[in-house]
PDB file of N, CA and C in Angstrom:
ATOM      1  N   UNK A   1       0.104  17.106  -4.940  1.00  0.00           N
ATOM      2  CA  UNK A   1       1.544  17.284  -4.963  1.00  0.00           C
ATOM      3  C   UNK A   1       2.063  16.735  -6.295  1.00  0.00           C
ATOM      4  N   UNK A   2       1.711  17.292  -7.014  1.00  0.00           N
ATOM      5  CA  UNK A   2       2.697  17.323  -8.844  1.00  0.00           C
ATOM      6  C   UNK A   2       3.644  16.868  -8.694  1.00  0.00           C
ATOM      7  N   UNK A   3       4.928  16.741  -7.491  1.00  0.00           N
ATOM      8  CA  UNK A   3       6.085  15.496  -7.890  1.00  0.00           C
ATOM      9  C   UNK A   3       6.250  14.431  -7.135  1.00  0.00           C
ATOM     10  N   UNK A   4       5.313  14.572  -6.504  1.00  0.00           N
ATOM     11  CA  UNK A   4       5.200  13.409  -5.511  1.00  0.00           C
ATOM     12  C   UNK A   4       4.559  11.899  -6.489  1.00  0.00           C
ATOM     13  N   UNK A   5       5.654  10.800  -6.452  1.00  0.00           N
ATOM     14  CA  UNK A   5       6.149   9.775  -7.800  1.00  0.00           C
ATOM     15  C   UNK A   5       5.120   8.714  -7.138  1.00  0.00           C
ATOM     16  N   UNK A   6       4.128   8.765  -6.087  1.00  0.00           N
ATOM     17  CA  UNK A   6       3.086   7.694  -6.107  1.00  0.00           C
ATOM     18  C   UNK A   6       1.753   8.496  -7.187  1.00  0.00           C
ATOM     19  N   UNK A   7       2.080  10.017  -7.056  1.00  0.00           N
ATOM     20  CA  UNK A   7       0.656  10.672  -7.638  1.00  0.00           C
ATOM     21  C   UNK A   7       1.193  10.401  -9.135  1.00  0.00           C
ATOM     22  N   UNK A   8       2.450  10.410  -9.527  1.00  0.00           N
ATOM     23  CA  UNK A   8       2.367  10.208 -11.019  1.00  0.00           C
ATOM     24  C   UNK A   8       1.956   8.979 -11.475  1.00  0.00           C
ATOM     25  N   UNK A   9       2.355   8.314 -10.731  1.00  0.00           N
ATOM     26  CA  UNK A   9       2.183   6.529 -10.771  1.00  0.00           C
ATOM     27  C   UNK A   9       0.203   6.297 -10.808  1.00  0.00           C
ATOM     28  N   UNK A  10       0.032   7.394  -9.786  1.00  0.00           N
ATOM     29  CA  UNK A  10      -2.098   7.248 -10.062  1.00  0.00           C
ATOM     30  C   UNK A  10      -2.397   8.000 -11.173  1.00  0.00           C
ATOM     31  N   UNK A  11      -1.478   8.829 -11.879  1.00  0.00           N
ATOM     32  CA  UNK A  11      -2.146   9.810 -12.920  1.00  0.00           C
ATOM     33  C   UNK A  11      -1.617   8.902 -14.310  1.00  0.00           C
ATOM     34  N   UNK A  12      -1.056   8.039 -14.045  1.00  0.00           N
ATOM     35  CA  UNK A  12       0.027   6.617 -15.333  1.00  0.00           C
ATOM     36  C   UNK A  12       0.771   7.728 -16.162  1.00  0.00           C
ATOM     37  N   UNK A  13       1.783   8.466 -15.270  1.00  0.00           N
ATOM     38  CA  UNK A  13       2.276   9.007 -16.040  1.00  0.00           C
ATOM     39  C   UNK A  13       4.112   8.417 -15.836  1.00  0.00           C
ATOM     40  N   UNK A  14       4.084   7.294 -14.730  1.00  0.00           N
ATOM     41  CA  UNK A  14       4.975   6.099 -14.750  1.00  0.00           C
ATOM     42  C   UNK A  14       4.665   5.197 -14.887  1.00  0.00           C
ATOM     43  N   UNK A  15       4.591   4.235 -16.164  1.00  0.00           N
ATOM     44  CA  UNK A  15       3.471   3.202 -16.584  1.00  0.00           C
ATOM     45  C   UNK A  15       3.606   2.294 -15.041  1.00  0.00           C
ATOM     46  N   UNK A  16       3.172   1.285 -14.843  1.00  0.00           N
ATOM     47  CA  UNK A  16       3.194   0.528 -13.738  1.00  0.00           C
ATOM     48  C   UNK A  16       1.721  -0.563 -14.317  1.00  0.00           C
ATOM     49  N   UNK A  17       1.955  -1.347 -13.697  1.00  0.00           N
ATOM     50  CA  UNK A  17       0.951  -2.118 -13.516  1.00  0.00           C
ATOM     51  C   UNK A  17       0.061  -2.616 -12.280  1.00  0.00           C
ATOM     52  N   UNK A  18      -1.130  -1.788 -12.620  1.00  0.00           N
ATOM     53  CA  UNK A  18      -1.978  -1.963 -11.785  1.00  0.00           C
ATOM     54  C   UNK A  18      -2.445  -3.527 -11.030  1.00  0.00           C
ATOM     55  N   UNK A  19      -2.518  -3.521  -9.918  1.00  0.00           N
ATOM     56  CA  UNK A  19      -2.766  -4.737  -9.203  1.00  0.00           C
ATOM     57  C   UNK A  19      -4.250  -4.876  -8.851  1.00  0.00           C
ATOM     58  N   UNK A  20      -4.852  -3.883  -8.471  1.00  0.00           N
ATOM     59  CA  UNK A  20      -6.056  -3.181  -8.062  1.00  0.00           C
ATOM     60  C   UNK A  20      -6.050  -1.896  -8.646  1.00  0.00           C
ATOM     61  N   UNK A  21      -7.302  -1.581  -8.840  1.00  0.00           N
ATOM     62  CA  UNK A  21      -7.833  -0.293  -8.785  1.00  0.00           C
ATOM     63  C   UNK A  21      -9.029   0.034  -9.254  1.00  0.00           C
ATOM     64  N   UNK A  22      -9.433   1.108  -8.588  1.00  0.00           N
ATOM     65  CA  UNK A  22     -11.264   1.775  -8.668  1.00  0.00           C
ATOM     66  C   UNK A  22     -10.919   3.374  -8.825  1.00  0.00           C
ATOM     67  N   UNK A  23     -11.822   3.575  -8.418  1.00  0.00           N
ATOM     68  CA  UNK A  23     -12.089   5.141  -8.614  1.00  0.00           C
ATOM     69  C   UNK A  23     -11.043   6.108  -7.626  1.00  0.00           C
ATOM     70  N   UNK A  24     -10.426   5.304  -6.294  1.00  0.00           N
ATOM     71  CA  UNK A  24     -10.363   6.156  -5.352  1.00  0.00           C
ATOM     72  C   UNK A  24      -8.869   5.352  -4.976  1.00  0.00           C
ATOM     73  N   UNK A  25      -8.895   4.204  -5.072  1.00  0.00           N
ATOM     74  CA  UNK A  25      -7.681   3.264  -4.927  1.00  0.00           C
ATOM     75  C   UNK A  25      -6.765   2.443  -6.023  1.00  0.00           C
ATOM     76  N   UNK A  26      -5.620   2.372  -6.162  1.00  0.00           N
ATOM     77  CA  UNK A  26      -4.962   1.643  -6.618  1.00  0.00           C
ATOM     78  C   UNK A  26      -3.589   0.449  -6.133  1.00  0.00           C
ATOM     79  N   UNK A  27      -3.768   0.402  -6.432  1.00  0.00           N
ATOM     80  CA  UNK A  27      -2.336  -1.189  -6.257  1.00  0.00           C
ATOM     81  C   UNK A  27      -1.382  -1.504  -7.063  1.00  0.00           C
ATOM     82  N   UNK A  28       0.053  -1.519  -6.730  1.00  0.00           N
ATOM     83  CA  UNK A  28       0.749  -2.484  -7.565  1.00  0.00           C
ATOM     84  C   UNK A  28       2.119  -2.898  -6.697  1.00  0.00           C
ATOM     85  N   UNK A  29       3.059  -3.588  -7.456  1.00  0.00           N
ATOM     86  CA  UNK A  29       4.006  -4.110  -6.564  1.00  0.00           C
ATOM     87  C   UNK A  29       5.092  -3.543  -6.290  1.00  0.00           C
ATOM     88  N   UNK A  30       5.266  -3.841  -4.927  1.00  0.00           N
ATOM     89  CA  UNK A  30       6.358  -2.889  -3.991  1.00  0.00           C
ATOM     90  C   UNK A  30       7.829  -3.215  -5.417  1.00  0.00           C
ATOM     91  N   UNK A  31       8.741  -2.290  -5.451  1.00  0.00           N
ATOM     92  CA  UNK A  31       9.920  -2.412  -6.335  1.00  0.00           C
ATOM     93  C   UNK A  31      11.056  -2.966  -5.439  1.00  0.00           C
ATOM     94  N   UNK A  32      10.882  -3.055  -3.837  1.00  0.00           N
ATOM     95  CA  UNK A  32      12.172  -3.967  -3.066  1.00  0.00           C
ATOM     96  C   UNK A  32      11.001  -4.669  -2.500  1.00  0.00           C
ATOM     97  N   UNK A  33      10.891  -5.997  -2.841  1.00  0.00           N
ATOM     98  CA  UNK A  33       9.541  -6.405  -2.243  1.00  0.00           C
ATOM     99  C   UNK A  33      10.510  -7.316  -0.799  1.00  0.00           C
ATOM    100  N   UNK A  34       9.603  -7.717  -0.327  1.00  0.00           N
ATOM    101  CA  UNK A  34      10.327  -7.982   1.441  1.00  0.00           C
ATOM    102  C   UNK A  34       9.430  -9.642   1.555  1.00  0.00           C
ATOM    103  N   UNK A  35       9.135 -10.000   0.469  1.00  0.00           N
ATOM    104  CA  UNK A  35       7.852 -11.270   0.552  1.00  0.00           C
ATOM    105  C   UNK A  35       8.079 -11.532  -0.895  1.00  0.00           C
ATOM    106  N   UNK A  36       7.695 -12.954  -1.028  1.00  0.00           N
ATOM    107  CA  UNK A  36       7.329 -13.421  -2.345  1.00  0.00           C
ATOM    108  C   UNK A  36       5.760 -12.320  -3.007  1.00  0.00           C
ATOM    109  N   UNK A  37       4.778 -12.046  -1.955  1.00  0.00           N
ATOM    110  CA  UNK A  37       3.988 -11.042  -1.991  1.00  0.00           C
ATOM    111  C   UNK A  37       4.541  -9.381  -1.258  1.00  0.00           C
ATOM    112  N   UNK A  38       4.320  -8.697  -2.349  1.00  0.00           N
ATOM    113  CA  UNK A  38       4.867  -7.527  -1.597  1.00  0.00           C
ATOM    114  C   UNK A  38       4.066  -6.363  -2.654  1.00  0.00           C
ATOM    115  N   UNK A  39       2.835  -5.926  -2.034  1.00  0.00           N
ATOM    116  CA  UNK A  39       1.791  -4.857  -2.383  1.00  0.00           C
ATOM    117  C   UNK A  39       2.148  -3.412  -2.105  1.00  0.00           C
ATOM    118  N   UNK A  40       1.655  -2.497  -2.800  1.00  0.00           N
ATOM    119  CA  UNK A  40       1.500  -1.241  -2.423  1.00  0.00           C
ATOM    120  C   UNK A  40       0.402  -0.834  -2.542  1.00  0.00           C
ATOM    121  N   UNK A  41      -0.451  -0.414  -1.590  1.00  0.00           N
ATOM    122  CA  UNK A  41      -1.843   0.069  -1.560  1.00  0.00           C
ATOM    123  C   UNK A  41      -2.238   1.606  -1.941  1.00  0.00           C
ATOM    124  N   UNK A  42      -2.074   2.190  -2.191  1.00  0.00           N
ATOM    125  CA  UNK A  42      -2.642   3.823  -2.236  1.00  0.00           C
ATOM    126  C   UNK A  42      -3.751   4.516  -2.527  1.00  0.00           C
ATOM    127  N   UNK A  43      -4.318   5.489  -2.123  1.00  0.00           N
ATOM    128  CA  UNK A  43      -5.064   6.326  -2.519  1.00  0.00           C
ATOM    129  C   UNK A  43      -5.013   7.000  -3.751  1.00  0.00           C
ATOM    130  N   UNK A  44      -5.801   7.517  -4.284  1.00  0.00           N
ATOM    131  CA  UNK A  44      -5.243   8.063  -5.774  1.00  0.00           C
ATOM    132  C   UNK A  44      -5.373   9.567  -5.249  1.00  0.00           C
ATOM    133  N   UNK A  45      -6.118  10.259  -4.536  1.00  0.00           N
ATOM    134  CA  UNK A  45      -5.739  11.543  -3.905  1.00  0.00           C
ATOM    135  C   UNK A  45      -4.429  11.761  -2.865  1.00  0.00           C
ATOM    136  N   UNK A  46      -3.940  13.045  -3.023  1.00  0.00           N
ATOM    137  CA  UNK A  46      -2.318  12.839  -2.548  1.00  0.00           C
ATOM    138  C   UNK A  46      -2.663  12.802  -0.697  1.00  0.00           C
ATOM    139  N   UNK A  47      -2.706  12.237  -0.007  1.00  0.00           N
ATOM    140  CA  UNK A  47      -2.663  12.172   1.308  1.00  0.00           C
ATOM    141  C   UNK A  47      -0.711  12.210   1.907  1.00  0.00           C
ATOM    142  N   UNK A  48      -0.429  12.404   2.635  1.00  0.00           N
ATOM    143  CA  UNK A  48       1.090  12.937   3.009  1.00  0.00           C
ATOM    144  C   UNK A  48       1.458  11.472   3.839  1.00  0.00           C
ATOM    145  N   UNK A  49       0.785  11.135   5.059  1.00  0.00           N
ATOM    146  CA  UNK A  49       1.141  10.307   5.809  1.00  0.00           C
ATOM    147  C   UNK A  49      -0.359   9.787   6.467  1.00  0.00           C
ATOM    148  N   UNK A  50      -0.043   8.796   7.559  1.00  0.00           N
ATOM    149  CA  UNK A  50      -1.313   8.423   8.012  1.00  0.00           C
ATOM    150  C   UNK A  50      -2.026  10.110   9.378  1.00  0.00           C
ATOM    151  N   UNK A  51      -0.884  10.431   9.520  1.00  0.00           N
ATOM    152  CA  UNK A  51      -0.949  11.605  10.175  1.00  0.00           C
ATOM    153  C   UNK A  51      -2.400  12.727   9.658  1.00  0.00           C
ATOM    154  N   UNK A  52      -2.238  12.827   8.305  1.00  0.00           N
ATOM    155  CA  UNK A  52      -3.236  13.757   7.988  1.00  0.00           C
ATOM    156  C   UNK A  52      -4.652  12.931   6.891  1.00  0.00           C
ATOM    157  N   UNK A  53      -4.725  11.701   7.474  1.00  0.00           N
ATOM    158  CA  UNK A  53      -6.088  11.710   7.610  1.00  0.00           C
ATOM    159  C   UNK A  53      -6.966  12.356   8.257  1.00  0.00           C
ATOM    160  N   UNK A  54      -7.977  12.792   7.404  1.00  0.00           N
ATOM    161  CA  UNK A  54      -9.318  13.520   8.610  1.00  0.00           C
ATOM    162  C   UNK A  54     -10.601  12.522   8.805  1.00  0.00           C
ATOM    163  N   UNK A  55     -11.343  12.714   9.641  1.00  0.00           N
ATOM    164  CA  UNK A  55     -12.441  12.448   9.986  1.00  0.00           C
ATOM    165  C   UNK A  55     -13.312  11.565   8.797  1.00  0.00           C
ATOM    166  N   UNK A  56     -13.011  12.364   7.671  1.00  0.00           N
ATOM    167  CA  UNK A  56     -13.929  12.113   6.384  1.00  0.00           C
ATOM    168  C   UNK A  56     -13.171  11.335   5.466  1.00  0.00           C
ATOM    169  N   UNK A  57     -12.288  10.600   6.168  1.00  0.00           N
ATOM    170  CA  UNK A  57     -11.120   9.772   4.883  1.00  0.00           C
ATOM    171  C   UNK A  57     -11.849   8.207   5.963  1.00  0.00           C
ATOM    172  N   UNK A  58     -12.306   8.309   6.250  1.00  0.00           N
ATOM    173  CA  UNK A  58     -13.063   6.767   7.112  1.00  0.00           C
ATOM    174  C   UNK A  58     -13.160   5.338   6.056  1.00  0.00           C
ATOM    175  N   UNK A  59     -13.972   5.987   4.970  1.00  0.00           N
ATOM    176  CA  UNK A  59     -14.570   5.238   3.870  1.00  0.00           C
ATOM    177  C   UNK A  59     -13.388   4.889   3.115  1.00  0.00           C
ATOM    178  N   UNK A  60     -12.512   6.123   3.057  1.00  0.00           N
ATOM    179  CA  UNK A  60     -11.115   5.721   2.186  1.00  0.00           C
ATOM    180  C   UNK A  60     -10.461   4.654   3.106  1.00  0.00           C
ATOM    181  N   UNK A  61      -9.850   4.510   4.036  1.00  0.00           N
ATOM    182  CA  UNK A  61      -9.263   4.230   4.405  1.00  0.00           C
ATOM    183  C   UNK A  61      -9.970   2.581   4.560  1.00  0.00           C
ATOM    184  N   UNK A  62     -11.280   2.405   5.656  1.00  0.00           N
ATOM    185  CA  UNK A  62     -11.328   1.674   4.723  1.00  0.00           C
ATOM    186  C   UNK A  62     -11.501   0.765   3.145  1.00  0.00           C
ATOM    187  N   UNK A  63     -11.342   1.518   2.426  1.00  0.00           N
ATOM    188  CA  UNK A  63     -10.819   1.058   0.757  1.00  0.00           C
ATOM    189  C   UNK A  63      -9.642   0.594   0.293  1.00  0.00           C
ATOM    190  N   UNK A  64      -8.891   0.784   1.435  1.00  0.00           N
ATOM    191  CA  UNK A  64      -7.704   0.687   0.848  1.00  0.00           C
ATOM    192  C   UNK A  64      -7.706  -0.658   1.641  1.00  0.00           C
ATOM    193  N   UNK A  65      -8.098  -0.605   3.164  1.00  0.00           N
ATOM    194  CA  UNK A  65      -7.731  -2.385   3.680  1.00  0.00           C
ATOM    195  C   UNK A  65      -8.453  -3.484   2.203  1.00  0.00           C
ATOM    196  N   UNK A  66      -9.263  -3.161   2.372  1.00  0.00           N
ATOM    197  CA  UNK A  66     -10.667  -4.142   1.519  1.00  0.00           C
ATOM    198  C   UNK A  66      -9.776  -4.087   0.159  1.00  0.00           C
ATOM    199  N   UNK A  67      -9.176  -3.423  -0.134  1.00  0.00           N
ATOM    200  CA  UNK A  67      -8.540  -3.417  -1.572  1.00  0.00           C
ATOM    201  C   UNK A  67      -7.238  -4.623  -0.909  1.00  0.00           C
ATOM    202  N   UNK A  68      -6.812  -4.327  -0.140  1.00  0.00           N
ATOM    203  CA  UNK A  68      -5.633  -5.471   0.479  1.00  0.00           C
ATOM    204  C   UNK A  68      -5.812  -6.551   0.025  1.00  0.00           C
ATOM    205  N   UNK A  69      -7.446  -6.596   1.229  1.00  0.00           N
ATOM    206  CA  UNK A  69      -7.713  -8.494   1.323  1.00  0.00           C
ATOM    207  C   UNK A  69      -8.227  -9.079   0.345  1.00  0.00           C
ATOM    208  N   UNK A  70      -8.477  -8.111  -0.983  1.00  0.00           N
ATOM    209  CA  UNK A  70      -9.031  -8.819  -2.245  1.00  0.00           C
ATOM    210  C   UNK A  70      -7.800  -9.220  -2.983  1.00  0.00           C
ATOM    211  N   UNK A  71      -6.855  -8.607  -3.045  1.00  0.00           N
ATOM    212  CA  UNK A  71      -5.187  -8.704  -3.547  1.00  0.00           C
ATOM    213  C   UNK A  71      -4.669 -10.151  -2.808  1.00  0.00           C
ATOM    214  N   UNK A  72      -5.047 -10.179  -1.499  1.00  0.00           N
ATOM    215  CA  UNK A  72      -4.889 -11.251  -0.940  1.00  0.00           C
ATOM    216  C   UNK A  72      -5.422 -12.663  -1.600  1.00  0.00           C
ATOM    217  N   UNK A  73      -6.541 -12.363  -1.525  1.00  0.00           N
ATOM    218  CA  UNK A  73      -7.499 -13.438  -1.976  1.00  0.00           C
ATOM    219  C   UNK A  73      -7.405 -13.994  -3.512  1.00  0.00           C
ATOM    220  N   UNK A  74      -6.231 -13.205  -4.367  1.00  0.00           N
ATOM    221  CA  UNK A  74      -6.387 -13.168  -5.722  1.00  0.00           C
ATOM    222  C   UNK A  74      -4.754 -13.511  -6.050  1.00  0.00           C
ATOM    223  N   UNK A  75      -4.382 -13.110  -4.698  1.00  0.00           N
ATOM    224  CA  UNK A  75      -3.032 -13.871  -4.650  1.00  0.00           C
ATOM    225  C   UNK A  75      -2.761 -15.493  -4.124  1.00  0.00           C
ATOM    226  N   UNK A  76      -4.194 -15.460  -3.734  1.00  0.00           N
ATOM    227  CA  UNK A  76      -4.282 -16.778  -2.893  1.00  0.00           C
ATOM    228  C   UNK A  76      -3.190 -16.715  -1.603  1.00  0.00           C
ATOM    229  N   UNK A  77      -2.650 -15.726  -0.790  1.00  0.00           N
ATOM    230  CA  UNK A  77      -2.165 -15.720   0.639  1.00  0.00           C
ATOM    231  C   UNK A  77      -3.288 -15.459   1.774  1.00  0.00           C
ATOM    232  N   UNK A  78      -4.783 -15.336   1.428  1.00  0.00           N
ATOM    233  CA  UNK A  78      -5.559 -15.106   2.169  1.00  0.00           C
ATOM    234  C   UNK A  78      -5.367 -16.063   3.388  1.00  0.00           C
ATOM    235  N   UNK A  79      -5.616 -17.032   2.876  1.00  0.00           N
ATOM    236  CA  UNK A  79      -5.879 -18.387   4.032  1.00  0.00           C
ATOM    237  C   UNK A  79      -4.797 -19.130   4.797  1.00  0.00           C
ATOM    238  N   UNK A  80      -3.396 -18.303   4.269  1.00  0.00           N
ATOM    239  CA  UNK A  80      -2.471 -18.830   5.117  1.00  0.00           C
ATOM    240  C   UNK A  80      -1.968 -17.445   6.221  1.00  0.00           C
ATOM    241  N   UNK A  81      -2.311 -16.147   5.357  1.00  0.00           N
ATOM    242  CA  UNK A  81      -2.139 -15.010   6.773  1.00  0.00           C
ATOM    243  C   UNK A  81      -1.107 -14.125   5.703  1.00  0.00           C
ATOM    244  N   UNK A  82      -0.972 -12.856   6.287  1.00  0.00           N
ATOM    245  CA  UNK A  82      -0.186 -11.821   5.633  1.00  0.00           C
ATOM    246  C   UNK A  82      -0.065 -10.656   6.313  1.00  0.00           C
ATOM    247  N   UNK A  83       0.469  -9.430   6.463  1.00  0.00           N
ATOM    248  CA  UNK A  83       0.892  -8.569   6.855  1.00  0.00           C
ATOM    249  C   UNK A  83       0.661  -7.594   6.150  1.00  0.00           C
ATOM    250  N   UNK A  84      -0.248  -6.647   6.820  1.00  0.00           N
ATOM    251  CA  UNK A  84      -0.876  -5.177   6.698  1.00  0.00           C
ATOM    252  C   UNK A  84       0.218  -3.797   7.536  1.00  0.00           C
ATOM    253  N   UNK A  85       0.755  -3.417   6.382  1.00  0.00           N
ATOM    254  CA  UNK A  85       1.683  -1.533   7.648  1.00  0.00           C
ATOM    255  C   UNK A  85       1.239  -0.440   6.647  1.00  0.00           C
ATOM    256  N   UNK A  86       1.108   0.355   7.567  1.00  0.00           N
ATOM    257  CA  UNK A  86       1.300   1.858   7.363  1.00  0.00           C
ATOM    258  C   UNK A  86       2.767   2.073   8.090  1.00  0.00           C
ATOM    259  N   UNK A  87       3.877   3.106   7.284  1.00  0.00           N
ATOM    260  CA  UNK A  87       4.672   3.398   8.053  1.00  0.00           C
ATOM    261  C   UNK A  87       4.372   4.653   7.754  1.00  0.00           C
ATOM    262  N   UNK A  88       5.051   5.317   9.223  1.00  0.00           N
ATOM    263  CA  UNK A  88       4.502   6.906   9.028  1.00  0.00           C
ATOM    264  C   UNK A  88       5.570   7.698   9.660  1.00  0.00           C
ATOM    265  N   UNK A  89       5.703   8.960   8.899  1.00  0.00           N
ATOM    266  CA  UNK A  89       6.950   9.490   9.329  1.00  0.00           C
ATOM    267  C   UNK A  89       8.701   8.815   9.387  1.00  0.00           C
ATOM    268  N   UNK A  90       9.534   9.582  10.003  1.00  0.00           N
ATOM    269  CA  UNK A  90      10.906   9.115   9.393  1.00  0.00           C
ATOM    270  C   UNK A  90      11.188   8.132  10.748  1.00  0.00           C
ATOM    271  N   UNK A  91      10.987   8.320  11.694  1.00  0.00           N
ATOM    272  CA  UNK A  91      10.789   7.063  12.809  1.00  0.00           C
ATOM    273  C   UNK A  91       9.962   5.898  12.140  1.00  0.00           C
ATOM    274  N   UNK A  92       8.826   6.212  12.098  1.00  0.00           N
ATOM    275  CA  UNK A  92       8.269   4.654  11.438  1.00  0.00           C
ATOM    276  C   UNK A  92       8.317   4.277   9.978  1.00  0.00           C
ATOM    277  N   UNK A  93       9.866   4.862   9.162  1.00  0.00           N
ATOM    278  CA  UNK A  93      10.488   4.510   7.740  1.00  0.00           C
ATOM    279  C   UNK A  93       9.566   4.735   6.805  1.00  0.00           C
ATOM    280  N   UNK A  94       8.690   5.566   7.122  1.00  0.00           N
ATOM    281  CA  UNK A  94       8.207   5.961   6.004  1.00  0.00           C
ATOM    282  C   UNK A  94       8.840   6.561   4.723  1.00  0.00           C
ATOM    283  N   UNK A  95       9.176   6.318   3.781  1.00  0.00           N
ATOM    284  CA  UNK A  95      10.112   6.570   2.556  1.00  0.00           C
ATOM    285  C   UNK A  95       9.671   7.611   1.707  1.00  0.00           C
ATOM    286  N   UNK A  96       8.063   7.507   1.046  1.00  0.00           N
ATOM    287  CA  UNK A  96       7.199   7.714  -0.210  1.00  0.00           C
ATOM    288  C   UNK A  96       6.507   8.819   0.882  1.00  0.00           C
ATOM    289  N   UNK A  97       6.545  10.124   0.985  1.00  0.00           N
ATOM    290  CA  UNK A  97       5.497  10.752   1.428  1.00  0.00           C
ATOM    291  C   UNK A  97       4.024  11.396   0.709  1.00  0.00           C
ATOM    292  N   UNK A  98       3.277   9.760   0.703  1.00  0.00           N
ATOM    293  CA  UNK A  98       2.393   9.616   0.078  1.00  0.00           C
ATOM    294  C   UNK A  98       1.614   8.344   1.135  1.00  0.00           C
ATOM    295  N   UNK A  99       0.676   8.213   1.212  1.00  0.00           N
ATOM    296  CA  UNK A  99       0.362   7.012   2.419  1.00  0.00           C
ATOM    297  C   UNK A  99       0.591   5.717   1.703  1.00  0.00           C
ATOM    298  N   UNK A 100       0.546   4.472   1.901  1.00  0.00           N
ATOM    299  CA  UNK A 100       0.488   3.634   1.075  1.00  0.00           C
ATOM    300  C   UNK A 100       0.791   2.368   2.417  1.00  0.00           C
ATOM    301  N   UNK A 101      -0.084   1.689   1.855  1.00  0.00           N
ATOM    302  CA  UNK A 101      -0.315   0.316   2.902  1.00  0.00           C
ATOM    303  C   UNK A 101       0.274  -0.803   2.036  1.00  0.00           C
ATOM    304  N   UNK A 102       1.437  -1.260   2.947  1.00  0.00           N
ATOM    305  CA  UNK A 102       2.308  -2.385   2.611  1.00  0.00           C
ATOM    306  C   UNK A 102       1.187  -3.867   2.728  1.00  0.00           C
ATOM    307  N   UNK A 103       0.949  -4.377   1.364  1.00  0.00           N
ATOM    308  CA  UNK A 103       0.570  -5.617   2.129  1.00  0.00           C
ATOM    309  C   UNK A 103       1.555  -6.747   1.741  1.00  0.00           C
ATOM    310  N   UNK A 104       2.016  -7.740   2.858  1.00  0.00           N
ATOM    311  CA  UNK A 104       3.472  -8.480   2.505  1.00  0.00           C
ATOM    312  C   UNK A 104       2.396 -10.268   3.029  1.00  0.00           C
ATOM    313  N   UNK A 105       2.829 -10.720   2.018  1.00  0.00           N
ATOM    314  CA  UNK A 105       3.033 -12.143   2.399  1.00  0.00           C
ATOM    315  C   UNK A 105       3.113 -13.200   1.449  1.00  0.00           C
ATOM    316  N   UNK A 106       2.855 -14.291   1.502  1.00  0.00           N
ATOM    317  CA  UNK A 106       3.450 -15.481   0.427  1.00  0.00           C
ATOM    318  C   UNK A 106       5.000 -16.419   0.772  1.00  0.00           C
ATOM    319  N   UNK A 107       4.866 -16.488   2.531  1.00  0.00           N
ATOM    320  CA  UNK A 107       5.876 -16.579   2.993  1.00  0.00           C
ATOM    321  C   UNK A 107       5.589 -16.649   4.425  1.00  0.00           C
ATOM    322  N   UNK A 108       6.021 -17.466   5.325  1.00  0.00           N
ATOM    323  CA  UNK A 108       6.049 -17.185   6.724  1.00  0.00           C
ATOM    324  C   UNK A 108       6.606 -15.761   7.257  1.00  0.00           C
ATOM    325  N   UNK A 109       5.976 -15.066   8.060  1.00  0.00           N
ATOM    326  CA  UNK A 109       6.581 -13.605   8.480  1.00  0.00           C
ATOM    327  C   UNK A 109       6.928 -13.982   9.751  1.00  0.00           C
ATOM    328  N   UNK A 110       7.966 -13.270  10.364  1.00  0.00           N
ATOM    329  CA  UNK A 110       8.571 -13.373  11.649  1.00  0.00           C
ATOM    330  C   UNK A 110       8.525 -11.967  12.004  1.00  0.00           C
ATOM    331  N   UNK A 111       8.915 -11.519  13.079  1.00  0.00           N
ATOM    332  CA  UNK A 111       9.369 -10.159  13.783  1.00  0.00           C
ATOM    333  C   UNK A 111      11.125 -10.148  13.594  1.00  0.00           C
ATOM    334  N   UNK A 112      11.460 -11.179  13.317  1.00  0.00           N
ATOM    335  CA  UNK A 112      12.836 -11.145  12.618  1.00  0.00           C
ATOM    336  C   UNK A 112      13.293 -10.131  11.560  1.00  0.00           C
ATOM    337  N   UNK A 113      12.471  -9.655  10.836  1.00  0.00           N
ATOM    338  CA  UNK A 113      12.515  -9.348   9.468  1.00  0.00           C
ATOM    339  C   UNK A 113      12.648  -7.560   9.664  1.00  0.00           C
ATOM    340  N   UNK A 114      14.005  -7.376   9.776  1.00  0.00           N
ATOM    341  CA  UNK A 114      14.266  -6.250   9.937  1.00  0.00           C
ATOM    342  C   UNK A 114      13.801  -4.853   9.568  1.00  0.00           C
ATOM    343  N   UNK A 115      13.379  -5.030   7.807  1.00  0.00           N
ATOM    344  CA  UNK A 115      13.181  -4.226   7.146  1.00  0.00           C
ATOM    345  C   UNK A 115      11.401  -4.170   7.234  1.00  0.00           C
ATOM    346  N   UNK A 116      10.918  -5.154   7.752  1.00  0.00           N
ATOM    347  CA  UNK A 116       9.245  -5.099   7.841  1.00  0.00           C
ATOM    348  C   UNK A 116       8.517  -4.726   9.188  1.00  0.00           C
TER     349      UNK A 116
END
């Protein structure tokens, strides 16, 4: 999807700064972050939602957690705890129709937290 602004962001054709990234995944930071830590996880192939994963996105998908908990670990929030979402679709606020795994923490999280 050519305008879809996470695929330009994997092709650096919106500079950004990478947090992570390999061959298949990248990272950088959410722009309304909701945490002193506030990640964006993605795929670098255009996936729509968590909806149209297939069968054969297993390995991706997990890449993208494992890409999390190293962000974690490099953020140093590993050992106190953090918060992993997929939101999907316009019920679960999905915004970016592009998948992308929120990882939030550097901060106590509550169920308070409206926007998370």
């Amino acid at each position: 999807m050519a305008e879809c602004i996470f695929c330009k962001i994997a092709r650096k054709e919106i500079p950004n700064e990478f947090l992570y990234e390999d061959a298949d995944v990248i990272a950088f930071a959410d722009i309304n972050p909701l945490a002193p830590v506030h990640v964006l996880v993605i795929p670098r192939r255009h996936i729509s939602s968590v909806n149209d994963f297939m069968a054969e996105d297993a390995v991706l998908i997990g890449k993208l957690i494992l890409a999390a908990r190293a962000i974690a670990r490099e953020k140093r929030i590993a050992d106190d705890g953090y918060k992993l979402l997929f939101r999907t679709g316009e019920h679960g606020g999905q915004e970016v129709p592009h998948v992308h795994l929120h990882l939030i923490g550097g901060a106590p999280l509550t169920e308070n937290i409206h926007s998370v």
